[in-house]
C-alpha atoms as a PDB file:
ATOM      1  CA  UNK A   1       1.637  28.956  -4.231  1.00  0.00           C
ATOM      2  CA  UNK A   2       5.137  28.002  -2.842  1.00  0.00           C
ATOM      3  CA  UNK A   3       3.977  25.765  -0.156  1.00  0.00           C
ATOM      4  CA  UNK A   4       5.773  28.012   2.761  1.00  0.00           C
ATOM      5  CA  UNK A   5       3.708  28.766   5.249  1.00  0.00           C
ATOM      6  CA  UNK A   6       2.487  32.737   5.027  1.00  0.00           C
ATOM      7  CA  UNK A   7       5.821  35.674   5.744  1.00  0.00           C
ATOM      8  CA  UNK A   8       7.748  32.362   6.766  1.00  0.00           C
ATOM      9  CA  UNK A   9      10.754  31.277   5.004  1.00  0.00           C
ATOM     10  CA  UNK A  10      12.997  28.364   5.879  1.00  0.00           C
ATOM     11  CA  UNK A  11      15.822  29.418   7.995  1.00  0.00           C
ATOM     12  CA  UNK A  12      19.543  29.202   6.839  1.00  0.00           C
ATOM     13  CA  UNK A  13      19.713  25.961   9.113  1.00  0.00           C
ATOM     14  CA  UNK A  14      16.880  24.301   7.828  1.00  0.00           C
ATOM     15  CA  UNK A  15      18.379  24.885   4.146  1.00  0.00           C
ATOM     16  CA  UNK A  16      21.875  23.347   5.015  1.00  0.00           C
ATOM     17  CA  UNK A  17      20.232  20.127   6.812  1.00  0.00           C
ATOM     18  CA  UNK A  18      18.128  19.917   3.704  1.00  0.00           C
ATOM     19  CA  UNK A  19      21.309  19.985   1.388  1.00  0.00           C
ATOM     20  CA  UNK A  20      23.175  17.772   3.348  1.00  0.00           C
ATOM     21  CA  UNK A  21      20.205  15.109   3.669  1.00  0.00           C
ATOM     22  CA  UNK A  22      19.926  15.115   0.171  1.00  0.00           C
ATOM     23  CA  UNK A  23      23.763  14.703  -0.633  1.00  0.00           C
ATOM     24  CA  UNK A  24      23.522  11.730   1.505  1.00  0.00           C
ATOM     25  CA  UNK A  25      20.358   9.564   0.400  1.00  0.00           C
ATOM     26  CA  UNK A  26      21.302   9.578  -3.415  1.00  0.00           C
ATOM     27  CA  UNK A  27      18.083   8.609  -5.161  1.00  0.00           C
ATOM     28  CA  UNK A  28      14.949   8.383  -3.545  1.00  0.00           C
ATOM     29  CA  UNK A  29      13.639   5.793  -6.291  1.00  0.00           C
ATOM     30  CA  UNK A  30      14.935   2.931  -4.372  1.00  0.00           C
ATOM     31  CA  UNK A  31      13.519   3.727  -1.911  1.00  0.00           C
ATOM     32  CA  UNK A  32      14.216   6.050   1.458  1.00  0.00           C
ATOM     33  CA  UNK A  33      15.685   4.486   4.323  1.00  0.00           C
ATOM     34  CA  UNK A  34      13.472   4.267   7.177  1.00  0.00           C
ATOM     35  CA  UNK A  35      14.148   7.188   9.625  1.00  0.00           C
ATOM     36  CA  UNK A  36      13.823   9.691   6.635  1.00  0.00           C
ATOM     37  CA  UNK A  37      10.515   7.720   5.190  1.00  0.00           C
ATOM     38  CA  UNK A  38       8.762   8.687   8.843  1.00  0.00           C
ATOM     39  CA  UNK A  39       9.924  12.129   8.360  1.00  0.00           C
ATOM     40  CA  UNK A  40       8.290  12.509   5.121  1.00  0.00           C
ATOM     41  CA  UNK A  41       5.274  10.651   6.108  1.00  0.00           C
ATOM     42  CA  UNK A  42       4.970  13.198   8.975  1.00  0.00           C
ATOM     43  CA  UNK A  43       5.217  16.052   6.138  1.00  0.00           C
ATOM     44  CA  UNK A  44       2.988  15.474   3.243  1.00  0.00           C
ATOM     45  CA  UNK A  45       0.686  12.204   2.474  1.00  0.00           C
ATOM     46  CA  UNK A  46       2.057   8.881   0.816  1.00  0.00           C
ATOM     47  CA  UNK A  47       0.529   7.387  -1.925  1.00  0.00           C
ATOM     48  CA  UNK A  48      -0.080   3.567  -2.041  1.00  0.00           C
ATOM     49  CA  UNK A  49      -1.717   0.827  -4.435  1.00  0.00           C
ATOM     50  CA  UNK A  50      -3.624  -1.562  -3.064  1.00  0.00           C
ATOM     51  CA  UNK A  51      -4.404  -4.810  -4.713  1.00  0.00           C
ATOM     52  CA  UNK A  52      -7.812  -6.650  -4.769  1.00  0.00           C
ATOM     53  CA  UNK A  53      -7.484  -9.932  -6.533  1.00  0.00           C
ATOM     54  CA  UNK A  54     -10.126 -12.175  -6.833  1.00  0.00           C
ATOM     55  CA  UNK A  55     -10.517 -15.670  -8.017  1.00  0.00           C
ATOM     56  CA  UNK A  56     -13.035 -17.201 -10.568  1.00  0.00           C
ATOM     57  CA  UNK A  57     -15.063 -17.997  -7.472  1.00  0.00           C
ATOM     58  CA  UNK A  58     -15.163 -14.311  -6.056  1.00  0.00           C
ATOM     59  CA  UNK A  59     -12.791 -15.117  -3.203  1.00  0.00           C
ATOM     60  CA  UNK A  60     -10.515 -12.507  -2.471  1.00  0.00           C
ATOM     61  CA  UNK A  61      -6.762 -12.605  -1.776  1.00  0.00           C
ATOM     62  CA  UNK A  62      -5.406 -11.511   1.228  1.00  0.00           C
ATOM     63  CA  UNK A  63      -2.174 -11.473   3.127  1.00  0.00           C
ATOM     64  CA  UNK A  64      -1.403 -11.420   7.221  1.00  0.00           C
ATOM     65  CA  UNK A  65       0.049  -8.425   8.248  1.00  0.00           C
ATOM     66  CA  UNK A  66       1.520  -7.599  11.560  1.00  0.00           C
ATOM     67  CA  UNK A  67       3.611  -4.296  12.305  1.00  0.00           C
ATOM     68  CA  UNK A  68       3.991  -1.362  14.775  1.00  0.00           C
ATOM     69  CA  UNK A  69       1.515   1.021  12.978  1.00  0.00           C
ATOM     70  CA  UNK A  70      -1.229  -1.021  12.124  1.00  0.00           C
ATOM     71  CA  UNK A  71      -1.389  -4.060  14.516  1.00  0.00           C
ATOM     72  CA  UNK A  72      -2.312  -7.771  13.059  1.00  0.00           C
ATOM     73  CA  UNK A  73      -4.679  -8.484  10.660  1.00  0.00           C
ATOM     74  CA  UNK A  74      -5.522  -9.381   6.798  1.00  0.00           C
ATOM     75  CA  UNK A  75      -5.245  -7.153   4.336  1.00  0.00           C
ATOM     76  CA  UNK A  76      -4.940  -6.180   0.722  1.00  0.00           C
ATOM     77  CA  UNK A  77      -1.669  -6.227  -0.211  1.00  0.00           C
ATOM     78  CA  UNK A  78      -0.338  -2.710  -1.107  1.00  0.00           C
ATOM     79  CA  UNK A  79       2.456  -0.955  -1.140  1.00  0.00           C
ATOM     80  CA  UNK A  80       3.471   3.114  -1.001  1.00  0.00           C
ATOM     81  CA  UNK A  81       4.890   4.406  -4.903  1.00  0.00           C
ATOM     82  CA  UNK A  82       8.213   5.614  -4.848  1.00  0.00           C
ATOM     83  CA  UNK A  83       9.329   8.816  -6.571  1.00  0.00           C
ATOM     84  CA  UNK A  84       9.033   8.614 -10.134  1.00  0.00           C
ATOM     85  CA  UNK A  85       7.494   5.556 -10.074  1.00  0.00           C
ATOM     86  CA  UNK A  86       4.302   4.215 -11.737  1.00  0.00           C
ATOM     87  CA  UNK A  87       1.003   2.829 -10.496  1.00  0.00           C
ATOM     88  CA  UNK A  88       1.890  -0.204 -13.300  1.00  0.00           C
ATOM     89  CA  UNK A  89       5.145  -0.740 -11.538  1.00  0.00           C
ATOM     90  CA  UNK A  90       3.925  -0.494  -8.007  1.00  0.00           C
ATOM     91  CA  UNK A  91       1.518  -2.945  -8.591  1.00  0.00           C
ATOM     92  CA  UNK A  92       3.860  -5.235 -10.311  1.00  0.00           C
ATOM     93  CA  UNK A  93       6.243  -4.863  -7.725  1.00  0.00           C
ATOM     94  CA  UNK A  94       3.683  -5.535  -4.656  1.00  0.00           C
ATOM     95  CA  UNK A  95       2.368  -8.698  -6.270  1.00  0.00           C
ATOM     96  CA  UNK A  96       6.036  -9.872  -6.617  1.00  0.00           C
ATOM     97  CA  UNK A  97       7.737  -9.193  -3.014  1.00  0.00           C
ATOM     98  CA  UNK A  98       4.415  -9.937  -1.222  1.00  0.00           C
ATOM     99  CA  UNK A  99       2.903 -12.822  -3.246  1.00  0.00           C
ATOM    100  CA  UNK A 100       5.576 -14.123  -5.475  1.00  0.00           C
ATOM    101  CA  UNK A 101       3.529 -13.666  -8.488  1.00  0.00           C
ATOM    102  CA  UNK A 102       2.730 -11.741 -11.445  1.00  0.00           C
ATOM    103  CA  UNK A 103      -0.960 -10.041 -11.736  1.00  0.00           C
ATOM    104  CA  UNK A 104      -2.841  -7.744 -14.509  1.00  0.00           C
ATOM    105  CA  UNK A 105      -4.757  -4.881 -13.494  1.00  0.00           C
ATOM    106  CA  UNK A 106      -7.217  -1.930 -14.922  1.00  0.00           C
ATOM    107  CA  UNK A 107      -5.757   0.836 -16.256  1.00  0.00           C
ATOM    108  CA  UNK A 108      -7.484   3.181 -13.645  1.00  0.00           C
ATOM    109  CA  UNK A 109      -7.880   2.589 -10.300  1.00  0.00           C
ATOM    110  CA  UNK A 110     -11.717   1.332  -9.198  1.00  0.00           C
ATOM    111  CA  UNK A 111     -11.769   3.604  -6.049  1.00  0.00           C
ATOM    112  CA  UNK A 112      -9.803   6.041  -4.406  1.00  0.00           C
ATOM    113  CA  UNK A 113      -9.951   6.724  -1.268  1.00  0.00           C
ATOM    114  CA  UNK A 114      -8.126   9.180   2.125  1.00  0.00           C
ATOM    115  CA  UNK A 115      -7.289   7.435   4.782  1.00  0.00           C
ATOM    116  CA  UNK A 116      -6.389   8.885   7.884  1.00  0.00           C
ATOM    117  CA  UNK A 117      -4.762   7.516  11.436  1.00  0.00           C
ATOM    118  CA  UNK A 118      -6.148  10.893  13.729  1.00  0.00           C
ATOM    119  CA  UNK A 119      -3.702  10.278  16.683  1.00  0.00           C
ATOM    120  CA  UNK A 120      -0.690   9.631  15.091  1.00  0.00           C
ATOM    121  CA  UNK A 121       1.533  11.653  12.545  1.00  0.00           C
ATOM    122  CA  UNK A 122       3.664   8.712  11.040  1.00  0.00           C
ATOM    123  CA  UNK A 123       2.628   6.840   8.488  1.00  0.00           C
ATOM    124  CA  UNK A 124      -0.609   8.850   9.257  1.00  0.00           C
ATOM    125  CA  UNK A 125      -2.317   9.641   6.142  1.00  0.00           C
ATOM    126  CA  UNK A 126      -2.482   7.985   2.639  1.00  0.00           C
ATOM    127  CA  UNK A 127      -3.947   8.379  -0.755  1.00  0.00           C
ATOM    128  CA  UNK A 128      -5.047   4.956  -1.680  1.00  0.00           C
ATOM    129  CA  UNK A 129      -5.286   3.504  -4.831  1.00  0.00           C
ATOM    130  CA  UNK A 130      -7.693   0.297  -5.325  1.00  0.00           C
ATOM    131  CA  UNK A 131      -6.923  -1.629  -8.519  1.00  0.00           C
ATOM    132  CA  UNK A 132      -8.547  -4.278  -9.618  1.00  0.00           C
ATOM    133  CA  UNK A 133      -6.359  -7.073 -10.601  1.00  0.00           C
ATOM    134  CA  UNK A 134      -6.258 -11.250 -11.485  1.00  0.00           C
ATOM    135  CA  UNK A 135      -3.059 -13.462 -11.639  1.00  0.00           C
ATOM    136  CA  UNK A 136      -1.221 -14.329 -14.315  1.00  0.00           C
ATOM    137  CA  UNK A 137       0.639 -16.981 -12.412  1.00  0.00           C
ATOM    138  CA  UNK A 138      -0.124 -18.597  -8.971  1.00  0.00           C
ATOM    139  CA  UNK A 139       1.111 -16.842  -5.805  1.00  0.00           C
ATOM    140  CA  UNK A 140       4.187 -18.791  -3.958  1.00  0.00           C
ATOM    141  CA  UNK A 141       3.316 -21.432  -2.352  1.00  0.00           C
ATOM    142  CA  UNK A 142       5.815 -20.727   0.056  1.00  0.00           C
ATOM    143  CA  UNK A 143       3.789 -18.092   1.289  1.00  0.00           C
ATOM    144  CA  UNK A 144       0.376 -20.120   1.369  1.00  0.00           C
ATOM    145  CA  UNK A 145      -1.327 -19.629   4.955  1.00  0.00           C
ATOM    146  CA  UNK A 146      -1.482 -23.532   6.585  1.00  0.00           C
ATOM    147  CA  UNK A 147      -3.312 -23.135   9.741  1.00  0.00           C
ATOM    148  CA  UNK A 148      -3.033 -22.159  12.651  1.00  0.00           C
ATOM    149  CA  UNK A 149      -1.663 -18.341  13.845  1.00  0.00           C
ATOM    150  CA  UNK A 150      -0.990 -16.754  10.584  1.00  0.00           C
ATOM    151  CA  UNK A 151       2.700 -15.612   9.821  1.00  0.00           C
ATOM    152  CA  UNK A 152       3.643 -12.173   8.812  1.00  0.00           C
ATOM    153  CA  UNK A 153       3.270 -12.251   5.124  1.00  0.00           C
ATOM    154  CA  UNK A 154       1.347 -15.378   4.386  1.00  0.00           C
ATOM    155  CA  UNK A 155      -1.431 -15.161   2.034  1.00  0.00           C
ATOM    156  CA  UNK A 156      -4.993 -16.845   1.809  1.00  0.00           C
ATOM    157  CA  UNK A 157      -8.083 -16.912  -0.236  1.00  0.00           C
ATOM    158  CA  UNK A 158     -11.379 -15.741   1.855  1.00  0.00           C
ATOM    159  CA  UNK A 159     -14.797 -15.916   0.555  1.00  0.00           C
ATOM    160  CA  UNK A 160     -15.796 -13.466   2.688  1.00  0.00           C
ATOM    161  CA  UNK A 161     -14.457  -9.988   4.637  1.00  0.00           C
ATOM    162  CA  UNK A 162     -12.242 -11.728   7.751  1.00  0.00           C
ATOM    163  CA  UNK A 163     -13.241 -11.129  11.068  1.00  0.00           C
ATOM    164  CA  UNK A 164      -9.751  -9.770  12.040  1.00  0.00           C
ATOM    165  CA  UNK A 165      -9.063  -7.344   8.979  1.00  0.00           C
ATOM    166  CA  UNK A 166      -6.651  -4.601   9.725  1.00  0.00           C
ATOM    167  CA  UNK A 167      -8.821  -1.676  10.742  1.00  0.00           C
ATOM    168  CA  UNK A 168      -7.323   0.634   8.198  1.00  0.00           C
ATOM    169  CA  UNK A 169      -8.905  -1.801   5.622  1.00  0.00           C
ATOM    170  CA  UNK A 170     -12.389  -1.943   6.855  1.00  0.00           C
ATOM    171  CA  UNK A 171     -13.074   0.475   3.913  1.00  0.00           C
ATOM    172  CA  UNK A 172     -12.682  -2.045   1.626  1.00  0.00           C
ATOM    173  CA  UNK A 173     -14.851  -4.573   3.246  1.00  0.00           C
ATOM    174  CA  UNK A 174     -17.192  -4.152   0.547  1.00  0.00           C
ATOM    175  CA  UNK A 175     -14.847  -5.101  -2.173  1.00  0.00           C
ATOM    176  CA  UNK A 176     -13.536  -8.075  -0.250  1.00  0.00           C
ATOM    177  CA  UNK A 177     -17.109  -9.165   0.490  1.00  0.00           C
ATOM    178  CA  UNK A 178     -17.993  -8.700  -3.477  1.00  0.00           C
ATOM    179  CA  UNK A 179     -20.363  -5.566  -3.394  1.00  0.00           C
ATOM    180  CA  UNK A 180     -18.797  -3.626  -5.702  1.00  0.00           C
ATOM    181  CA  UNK A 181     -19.292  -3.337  -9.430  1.00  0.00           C
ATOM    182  CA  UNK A 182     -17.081  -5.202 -11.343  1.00  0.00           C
ATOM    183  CA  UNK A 183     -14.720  -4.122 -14.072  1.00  0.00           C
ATOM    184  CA  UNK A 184     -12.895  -5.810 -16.804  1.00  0.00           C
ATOM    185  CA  UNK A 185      -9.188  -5.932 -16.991  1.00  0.00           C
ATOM    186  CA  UNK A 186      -7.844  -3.546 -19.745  1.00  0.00           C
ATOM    187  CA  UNK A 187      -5.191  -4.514 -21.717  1.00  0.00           C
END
């Protein structure tokens, strides 16, 4: 299959803004800057790695998050693999810019799910990655929700599945709550 629709071919126009939006982004393993990101996320699905990190206690970790497309809210932190990227570096590189720390993780992700926002077409539909991960240093303390109205970014332990979790996220609020099976960390 050659992923054009059925008798239709892209026109000569099409082609030539193709060429010339490629000539100007350079390598798309830095990442895409943000106008041409929607586009793509209006095209084809993204796929993410999402973090659940638990403590010897079964608390789970668990940053604030506030943007346009998904309100305010805890969630696992996560982050969308760029091309040619691994899961191994994703992961590494979400528990670094979000947390400030370094974390180990299973070889294979412990669920995978679709998720889908039905009435809107950016940043509309994902293939998620759960991996099971634990720290192998402490998260920045920088970073370290204090009270009162949590700041975008900050993370906290929760023993339990928040009351405000992003919606998007409610599928994991078994894992956050501890109902799913656990695994071992390869290594």
């Amino acid at each position: 299959m050659s992923g054009f629709r059925d008798s239709e071919r892209p026109g000569r126009a099409v082609a030539d803004h193709v060429a010339g939006l490629d000539a100007a982004l350079g390598s798309a393993r830095d990442g895409l800057p943000q106008e041409v990101f929607f586009l793509v996320s209006r095209l084809t699905p993204l796929v993410n790695v999402d973090l659940l990190i638990r403590n010897d206690s079964g608390a789970t970790l668990l940053t604030w998050r506030q943007d346009e497309f998904y309100g305010a809210g805890w969630h696992i932190p996560g982050g969308i693999v760029r091309f040619k990227e691994t899961f191994a570096e994703r992961i590494a590189a979400v528990a670094w810019n979000e947390l400030g720390c370094i974390v180990e993780h299973d070889a294979a992700p412990a669920e995978l799910r679709e998720i889908m926002a039905p009435h809107r077409d950016v940043r509309g539909h994902f293939i998620s990655l759960l991996f099971n991960c634990r720290l192998s240093s402490q998260p920045s303390e920088l970073l370290k929700y204090s009270g009162g109205m949590p700041l975008n970014g900050q993370w906290q332990w929760h023993d339990r599945c928040p009351p405000d979790l992003i919606a998007v996220h409610e599928i994991y609020r078994p894992c956050i709550d501890g109902r799913m099976p656990d695994r071992p960390i390869d290594h």
